[in-house]
PDB file of N, CA and C in Angstrom:
ATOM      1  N   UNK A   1     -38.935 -28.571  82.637  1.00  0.00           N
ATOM      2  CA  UNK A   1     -38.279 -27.501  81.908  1.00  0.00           C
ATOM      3  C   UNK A   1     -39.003 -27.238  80.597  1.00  0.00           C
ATOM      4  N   UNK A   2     -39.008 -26.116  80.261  1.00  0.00           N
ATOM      5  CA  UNK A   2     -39.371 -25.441  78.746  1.00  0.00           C
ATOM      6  C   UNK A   2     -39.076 -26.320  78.212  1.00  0.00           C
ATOM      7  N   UNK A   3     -39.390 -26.617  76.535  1.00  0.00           N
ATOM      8  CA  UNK A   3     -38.943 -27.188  75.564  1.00  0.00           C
ATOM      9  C   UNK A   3     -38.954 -26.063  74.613  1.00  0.00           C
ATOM     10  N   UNK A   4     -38.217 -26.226  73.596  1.00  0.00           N
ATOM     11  CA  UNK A   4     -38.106 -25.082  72.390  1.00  0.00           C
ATOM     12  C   UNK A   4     -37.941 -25.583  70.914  1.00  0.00           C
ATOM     13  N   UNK A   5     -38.715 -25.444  70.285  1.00  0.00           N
ATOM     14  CA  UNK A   5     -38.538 -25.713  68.680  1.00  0.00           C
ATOM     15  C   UNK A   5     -37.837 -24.847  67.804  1.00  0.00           C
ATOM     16  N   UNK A   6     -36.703 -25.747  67.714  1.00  0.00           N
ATOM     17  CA  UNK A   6     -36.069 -24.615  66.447  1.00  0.00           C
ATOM     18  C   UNK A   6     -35.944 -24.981  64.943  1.00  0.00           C
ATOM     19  N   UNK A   7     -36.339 -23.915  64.508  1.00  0.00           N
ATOM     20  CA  UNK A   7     -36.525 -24.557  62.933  1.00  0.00           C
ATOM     21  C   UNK A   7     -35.453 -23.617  62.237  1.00  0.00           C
ATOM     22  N   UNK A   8     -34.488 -24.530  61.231  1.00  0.00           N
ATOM     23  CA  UNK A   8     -33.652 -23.766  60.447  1.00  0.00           C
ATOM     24  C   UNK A   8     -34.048 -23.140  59.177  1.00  0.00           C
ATOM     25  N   UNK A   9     -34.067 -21.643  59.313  1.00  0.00           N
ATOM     26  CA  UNK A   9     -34.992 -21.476  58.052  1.00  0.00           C
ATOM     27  C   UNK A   9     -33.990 -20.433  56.980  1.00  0.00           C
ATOM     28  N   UNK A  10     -32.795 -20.755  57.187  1.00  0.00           N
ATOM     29  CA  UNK A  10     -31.804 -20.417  56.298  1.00  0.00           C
ATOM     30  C   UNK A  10     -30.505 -21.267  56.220  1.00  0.00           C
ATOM     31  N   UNK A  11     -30.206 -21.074  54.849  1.00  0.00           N
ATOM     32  CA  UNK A  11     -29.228 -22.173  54.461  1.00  0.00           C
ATOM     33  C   UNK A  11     -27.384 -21.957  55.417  1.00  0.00           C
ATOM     34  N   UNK A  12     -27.319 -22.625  55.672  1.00  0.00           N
ATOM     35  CA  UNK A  12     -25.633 -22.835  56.356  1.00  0.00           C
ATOM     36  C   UNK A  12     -24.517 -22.542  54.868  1.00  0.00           C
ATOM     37  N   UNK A  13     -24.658 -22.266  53.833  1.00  0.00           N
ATOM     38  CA  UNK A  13     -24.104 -22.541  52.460  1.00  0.00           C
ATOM     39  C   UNK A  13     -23.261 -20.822  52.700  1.00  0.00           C
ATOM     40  N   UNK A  14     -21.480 -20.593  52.646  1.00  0.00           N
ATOM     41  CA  UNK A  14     -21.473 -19.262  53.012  1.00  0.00           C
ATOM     42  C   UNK A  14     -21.507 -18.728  54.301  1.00  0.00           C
ATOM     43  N   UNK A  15     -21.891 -20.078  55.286  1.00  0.00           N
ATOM     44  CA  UNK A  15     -21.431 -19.651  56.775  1.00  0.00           C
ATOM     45  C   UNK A  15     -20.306 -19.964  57.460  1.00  0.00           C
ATOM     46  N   UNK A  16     -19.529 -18.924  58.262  1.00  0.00           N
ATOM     47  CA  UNK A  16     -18.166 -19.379  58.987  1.00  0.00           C
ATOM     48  C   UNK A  16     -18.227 -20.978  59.280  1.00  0.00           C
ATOM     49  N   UNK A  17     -17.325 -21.501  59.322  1.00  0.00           N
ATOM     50  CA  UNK A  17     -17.500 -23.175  59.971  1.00  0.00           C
ATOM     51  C   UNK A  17     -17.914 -23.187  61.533  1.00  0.00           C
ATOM     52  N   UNK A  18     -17.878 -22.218  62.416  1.00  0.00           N
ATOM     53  CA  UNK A  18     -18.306 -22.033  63.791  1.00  0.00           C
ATOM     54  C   UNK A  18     -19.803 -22.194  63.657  1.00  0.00           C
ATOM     55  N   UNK A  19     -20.647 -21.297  62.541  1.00  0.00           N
ATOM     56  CA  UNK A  19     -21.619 -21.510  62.558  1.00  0.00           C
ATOM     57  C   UNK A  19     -22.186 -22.653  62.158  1.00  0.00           C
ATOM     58  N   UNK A  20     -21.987 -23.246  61.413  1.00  0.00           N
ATOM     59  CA  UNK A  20     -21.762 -24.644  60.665  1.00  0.00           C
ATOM     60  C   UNK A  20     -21.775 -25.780  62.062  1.00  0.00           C
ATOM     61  N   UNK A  21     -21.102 -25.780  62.760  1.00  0.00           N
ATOM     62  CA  UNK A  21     -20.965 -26.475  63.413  1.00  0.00           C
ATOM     63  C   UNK A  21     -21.681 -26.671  64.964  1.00  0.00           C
ATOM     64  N   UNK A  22     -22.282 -24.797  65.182  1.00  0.00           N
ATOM     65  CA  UNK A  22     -23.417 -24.770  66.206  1.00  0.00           C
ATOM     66  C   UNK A  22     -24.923 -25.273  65.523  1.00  0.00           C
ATOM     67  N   UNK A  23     -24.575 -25.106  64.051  1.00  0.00           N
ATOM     68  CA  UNK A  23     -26.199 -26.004  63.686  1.00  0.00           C
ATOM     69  C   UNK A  23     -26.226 -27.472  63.659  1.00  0.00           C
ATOM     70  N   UNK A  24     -24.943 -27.879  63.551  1.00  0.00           N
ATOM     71  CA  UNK A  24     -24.696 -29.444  64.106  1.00  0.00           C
ATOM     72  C   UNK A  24     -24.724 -29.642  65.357  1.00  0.00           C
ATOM     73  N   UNK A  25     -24.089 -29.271  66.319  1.00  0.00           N
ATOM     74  CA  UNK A  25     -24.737 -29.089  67.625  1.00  0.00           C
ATOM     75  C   UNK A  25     -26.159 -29.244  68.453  1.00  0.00           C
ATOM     76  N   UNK A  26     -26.769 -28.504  67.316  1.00  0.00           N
ATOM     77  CA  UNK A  26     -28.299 -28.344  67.904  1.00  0.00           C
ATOM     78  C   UNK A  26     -29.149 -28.930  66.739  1.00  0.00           C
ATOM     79  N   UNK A  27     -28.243 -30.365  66.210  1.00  0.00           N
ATOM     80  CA  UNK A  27     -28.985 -30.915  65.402  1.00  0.00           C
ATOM     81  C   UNK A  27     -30.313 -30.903  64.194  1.00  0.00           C
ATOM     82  N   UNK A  28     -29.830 -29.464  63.733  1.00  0.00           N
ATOM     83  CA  UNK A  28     -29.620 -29.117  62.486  1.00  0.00           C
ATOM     84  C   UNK A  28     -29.230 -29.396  61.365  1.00  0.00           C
ATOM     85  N   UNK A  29     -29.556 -29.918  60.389  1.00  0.00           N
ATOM     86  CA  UNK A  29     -28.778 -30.497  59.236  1.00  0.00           C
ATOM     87  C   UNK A  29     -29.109 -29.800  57.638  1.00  0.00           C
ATOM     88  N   UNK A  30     -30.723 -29.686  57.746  1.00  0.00           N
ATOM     89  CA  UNK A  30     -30.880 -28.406  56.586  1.00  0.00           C
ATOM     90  C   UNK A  30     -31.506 -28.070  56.804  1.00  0.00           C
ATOM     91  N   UNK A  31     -32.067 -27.135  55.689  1.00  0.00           N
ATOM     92  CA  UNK A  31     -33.010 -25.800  55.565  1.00  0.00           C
ATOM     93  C   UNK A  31     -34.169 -26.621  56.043  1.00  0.00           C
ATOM     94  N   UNK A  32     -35.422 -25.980  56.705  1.00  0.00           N
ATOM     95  CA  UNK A  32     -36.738 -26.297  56.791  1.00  0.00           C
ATOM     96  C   UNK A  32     -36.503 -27.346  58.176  1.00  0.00           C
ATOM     97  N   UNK A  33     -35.864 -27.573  58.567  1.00  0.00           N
ATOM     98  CA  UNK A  33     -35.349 -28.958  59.492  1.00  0.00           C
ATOM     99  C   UNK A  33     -36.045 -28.399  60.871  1.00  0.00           C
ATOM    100  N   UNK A  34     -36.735 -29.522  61.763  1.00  0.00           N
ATOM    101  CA  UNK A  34     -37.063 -28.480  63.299  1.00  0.00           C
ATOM    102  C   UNK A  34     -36.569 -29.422  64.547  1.00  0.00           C
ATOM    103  N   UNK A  35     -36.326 -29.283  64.956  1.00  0.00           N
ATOM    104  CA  UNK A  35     -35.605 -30.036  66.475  1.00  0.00           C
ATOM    105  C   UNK A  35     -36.304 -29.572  68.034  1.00  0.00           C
ATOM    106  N   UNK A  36     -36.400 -30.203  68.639  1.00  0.00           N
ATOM    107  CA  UNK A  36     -36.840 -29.657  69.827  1.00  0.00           C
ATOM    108  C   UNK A  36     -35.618 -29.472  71.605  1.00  0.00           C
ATOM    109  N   UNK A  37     -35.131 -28.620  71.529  1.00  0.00           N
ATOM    110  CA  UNK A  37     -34.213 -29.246  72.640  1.00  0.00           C
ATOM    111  C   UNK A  37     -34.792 -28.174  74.142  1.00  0.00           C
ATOM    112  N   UNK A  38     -34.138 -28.715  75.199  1.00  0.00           N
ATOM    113  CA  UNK A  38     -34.364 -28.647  76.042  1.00  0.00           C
ATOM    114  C   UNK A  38     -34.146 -26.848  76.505  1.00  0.00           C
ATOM    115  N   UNK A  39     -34.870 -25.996  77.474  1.00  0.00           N
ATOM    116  CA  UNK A  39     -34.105 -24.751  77.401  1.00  0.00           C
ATOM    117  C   UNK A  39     -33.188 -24.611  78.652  1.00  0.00           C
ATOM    118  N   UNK A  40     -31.926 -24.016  77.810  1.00  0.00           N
ATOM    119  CA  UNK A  40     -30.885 -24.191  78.937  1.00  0.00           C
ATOM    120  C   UNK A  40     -30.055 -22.778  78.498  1.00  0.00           C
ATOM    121  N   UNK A  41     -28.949 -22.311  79.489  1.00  0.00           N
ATOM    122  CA  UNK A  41     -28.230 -21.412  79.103  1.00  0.00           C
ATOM    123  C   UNK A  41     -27.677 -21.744  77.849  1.00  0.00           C
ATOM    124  N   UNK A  42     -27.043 -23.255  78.052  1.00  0.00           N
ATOM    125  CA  UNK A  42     -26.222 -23.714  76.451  1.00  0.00           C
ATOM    126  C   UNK A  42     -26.774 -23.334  75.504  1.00  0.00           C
ATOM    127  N   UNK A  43     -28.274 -23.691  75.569  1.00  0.00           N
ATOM    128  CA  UNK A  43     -28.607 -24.018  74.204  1.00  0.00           C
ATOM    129  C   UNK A  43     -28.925 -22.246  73.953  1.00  0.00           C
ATOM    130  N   UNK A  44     -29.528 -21.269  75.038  1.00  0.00           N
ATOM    131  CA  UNK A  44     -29.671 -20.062  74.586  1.00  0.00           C
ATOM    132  C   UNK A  44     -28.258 -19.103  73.466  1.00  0.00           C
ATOM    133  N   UNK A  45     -27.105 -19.609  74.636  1.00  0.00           N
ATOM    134  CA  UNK A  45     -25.956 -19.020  74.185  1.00  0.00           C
ATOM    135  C   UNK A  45     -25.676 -19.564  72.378  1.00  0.00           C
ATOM    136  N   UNK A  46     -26.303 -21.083  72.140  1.00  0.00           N
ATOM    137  CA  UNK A  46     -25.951 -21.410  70.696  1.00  0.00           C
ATOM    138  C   UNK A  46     -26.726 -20.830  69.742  1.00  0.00           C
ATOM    139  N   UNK A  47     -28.219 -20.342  70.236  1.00  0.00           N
ATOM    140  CA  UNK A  47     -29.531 -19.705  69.441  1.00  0.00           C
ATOM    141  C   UNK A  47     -28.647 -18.139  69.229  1.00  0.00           C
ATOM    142  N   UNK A  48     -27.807 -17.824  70.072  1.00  0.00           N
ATOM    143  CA  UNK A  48     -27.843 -16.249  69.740  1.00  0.00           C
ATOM    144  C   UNK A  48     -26.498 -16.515  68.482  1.00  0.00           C
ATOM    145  N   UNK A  49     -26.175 -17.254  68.997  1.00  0.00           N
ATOM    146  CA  UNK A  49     -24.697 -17.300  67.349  1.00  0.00           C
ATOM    147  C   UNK A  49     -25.442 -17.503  66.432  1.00  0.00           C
ATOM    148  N   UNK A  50     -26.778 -18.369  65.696  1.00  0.00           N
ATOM    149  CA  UNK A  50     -27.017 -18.763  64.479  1.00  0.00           C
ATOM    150  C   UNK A  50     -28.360 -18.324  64.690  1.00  0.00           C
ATOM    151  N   UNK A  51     -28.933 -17.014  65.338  1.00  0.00           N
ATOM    152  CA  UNK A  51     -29.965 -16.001  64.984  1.00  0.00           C
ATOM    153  C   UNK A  51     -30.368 -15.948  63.654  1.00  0.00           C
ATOM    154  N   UNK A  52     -29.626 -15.690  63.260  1.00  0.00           N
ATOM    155  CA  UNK A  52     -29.915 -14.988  61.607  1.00  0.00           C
ATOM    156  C   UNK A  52     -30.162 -16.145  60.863  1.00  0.00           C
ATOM    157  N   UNK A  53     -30.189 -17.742  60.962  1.00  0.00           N
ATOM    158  CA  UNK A  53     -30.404 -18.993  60.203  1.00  0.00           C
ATOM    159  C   UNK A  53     -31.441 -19.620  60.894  1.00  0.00           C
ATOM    160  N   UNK A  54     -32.024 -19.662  62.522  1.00  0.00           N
ATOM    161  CA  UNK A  54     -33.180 -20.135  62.895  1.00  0.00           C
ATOM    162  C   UNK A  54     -34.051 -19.359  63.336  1.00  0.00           C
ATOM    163  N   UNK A  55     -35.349 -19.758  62.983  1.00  0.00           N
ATOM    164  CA  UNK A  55     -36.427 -19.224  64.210  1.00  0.00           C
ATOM    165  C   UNK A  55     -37.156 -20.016  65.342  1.00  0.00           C
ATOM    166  N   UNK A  56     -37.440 -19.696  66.662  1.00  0.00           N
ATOM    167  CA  UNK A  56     -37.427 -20.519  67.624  1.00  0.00           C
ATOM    168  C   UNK A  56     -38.698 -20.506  68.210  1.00  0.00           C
ATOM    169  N   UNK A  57     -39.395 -21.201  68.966  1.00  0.00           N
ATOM    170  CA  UNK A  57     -40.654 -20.793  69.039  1.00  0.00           C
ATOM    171  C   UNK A  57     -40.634 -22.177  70.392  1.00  0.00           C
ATOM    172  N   UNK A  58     -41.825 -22.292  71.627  1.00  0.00           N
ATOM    173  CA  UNK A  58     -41.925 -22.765  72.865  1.00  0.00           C
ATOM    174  C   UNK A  58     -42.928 -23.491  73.061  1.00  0.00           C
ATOM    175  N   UNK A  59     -42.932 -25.100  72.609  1.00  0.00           N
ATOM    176  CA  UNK A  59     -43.574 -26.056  72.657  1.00  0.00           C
ATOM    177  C   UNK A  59     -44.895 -25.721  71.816  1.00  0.00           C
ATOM    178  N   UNK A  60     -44.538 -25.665  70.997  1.00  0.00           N
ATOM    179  CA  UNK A  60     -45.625 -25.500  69.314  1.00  0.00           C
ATOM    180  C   UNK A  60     -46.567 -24.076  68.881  1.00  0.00           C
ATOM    181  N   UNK A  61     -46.075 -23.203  69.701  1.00  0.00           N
ATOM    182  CA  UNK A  61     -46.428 -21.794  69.816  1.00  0.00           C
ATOM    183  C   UNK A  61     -45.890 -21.418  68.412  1.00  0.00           C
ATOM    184  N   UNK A  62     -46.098 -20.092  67.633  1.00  0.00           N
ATOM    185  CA  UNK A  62     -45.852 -19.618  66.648  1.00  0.00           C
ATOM    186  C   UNK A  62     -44.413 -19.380  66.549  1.00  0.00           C
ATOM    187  N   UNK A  63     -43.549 -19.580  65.221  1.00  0.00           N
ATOM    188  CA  UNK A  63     -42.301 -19.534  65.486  1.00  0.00           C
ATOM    189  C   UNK A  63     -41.883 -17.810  65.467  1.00  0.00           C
ATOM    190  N   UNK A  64     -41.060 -17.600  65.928  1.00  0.00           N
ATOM    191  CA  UNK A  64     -40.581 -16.273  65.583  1.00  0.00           C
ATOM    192  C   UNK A  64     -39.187 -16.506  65.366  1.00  0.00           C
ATOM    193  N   UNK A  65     -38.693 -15.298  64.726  1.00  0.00           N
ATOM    194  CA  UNK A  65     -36.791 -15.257  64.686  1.00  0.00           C
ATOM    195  C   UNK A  65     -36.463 -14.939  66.266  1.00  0.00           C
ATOM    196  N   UNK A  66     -35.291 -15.880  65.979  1.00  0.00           N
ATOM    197  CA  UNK A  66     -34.663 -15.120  67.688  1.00  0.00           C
ATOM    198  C   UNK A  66     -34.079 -14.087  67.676  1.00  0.00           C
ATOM    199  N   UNK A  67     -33.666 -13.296  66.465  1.00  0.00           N
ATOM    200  CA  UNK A  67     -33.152 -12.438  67.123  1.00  0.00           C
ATOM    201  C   UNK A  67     -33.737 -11.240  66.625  1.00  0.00           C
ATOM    202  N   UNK A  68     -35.065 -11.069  66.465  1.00  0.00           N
ATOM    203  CA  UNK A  68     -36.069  -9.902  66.802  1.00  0.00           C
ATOM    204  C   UNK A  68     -36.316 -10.027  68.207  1.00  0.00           C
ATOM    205  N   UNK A  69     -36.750  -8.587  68.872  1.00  0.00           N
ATOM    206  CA  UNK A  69     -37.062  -8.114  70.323  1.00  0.00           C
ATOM    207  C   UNK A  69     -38.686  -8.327  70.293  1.00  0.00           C
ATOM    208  N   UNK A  70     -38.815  -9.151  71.840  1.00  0.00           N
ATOM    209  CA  UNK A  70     -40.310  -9.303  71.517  1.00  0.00           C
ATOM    210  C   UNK A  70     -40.656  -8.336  73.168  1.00  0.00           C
ATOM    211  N   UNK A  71     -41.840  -8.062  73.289  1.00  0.00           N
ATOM    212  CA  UNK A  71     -42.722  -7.686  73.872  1.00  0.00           C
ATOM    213  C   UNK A  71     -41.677  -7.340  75.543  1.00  0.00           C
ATOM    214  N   UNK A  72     -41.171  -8.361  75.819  1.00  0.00           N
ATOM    215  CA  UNK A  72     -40.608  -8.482  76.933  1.00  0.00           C
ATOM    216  C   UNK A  72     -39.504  -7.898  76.621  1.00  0.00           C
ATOM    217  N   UNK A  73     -38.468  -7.777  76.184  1.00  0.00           N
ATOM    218  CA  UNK A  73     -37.426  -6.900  75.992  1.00  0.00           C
ATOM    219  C   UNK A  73     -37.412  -5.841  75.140  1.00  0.00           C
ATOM    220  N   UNK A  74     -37.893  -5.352  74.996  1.00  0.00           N
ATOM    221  CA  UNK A  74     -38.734  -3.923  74.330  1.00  0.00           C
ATOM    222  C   UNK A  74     -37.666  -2.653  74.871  1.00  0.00           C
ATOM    223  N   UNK A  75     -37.471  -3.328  75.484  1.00  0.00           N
ATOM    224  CA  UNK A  75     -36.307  -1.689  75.967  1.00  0.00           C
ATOM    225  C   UNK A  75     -36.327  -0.874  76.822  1.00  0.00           C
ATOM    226  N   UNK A  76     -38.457  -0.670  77.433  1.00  0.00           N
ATOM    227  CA  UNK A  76     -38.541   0.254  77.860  1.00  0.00           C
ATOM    228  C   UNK A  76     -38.078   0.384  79.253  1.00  0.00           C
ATOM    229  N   UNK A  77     -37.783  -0.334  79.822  1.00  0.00           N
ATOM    230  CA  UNK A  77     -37.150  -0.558  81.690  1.00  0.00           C
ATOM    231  C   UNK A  77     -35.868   0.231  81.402  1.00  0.00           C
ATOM    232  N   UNK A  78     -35.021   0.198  80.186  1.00  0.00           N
ATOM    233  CA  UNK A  78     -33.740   0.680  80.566  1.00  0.00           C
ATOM    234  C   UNK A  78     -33.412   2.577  80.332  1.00  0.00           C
ATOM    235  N   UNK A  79     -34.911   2.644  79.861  1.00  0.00           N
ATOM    236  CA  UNK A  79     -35.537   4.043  79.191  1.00  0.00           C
ATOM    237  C   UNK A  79     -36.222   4.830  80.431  1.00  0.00           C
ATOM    238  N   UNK A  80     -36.887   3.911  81.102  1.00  0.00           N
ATOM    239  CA  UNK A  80     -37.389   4.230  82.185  1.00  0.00           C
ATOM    240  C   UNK A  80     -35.916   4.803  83.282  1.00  0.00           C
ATOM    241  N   UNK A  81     -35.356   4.283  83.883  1.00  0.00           N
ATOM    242  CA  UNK A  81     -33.993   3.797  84.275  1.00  0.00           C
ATOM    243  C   UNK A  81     -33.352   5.289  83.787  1.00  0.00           C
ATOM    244  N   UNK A  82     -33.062   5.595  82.673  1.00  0.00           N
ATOM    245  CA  UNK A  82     -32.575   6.773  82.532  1.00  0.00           C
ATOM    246  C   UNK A  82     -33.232   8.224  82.482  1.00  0.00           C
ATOM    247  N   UNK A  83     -34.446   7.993  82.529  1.00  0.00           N
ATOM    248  CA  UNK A  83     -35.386   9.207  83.003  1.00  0.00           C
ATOM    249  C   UNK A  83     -34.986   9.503  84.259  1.00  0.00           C
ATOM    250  N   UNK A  84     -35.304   8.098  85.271  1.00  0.00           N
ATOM    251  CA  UNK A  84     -35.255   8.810  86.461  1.00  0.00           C
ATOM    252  C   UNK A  84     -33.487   9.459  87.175  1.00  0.00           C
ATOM    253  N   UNK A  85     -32.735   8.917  86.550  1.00  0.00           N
ATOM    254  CA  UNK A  85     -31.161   9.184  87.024  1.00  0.00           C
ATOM    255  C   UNK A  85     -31.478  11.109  86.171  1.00  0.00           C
ATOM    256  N   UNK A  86     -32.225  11.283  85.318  1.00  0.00           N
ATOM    257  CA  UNK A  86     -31.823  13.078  84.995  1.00  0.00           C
ATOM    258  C   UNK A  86     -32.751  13.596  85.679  1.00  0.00           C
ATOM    259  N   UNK A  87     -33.689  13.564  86.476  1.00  0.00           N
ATOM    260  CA  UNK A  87     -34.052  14.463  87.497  1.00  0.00           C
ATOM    261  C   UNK A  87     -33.753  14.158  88.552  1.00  0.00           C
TER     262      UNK A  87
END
């Protein structure tokens, strides 16, 4: 399976306690901190709640934020998709 590095690169200080507690989860504790966990639905579903505090990146590849659109979800299939339904 994938592995994934997530690095917390914003402070939990001012976050709901839900969020607080998905960065404990995914063993998180502070700012600058990086963890590696396994890729799974779980762990996807916990990356999309605390988007805005980590960036994630796939066995030592460049990190990016998760919740910018990269290359692969770009949009254009669902653009495509509605072209062809109006003619």
């Amino acid at each position: 399976m994938t592995r994934l590095v997530i690095r917390q690169h914003r402070s939990s200080i001012g976050e709901k306690i839900a969020a607080r507690r998905t960065l404990e989860a995914l063993g998180l504790r502070r700012t600058g901190q990086s963890v590696e966990q396994t890729d799974s639905q779980a762990v996807r579903g916990m990356l999309r709640k605390v988007a805005h505090l980590v960036e994630v990146s796939e066995d030592g590849a460049s990190p990016e934020k998760s919740g910018e659109p990269t290359a692969r979800g770009s949009g254009t299939v669902g653009q495509s998709v509605r072209a062809e339904k109006s003619t």
